[in-house]
C-alpha atoms as a PDB file:
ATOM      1  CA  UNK A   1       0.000   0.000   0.000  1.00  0.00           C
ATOM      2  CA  UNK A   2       2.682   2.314   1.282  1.00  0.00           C
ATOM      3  CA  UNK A   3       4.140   1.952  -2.624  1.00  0.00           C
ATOM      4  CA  UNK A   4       1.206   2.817  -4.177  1.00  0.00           C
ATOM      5  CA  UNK A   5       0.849   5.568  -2.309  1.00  0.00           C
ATOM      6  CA  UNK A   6       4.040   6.777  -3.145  1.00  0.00           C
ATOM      7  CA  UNK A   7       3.648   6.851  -6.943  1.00  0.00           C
ATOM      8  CA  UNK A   8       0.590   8.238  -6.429  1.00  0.00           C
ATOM      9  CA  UNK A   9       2.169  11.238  -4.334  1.00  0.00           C
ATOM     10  CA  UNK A  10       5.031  11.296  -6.858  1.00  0.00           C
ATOM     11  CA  UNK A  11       2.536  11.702 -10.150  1.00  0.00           C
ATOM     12  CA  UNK A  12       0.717  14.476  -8.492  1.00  0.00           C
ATOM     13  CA  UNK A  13      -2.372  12.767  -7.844  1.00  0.00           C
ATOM     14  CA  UNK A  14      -5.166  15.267  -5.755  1.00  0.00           C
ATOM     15  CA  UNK A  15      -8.064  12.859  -5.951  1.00  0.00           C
ATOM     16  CA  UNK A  16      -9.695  10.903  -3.750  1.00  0.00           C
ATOM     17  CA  UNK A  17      -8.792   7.385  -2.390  1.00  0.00           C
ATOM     18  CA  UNK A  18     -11.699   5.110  -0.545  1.00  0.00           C
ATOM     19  CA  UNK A  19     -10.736   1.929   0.651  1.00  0.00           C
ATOM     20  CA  UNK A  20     -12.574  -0.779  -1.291  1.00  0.00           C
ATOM     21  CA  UNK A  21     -12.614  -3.028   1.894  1.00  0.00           C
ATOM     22  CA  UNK A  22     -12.261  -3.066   5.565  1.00  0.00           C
ATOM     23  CA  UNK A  23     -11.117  -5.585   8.260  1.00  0.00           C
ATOM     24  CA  UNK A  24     -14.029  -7.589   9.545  1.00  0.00           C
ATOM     25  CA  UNK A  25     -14.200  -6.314  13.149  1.00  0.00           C
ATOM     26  CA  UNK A  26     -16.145  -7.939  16.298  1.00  0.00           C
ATOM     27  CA  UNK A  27     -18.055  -4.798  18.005  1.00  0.00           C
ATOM     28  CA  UNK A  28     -21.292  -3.290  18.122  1.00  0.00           C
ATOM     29  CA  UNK A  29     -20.767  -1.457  14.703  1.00  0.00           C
ATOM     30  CA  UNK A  30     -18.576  -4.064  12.942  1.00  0.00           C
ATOM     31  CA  UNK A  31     -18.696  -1.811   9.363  1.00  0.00           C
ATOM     32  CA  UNK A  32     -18.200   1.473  11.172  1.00  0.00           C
ATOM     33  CA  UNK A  33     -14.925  -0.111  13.239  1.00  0.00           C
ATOM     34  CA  UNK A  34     -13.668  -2.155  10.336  1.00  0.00           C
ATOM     35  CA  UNK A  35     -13.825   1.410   8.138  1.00  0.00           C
ATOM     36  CA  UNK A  36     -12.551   3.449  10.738  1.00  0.00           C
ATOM     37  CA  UNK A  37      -9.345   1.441  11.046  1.00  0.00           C
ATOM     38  CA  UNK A  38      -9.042   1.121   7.042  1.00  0.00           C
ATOM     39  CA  UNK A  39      -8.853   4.600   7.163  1.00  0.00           C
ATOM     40  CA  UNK A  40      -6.465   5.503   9.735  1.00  0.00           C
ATOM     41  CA  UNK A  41      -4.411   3.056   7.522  1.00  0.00           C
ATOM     42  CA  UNK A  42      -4.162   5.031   4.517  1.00  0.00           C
ATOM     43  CA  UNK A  43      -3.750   8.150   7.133  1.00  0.00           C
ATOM     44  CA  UNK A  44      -1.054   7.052   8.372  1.00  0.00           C
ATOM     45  CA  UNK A  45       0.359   5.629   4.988  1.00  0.00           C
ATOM     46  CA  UNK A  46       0.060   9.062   3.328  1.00  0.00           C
ATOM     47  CA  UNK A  47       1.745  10.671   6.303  1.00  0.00           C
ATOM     48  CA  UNK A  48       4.661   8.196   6.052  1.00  0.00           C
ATOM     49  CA  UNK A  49       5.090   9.213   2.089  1.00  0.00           C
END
């Protein structure tokens, strides 16, 4: 991920990246969790870049 990322940060890209799945998480809100976590993923992957 952290890869693709970077080529994407090198080409310029300013769109918009949605994760396409999410870890299946035990909880109340297993979508909401699962998403949540995908997302401080890429957060954290387009910090690192």
């Amino acid at each position: 991920m952290r890869r693709v990322l970077r080529i994407l940060k090198r080409n310029g890209f300013e769109g918009v990246i949605i994760p396409d799945h999410a870890p299946q998480v035990t909880c109340a809100a297993p979508w909401h969790a699962g998403m949540a976590y995908a997302l401080g993923y890429l957060r954290a992957g387009l910090q690192a870049v």
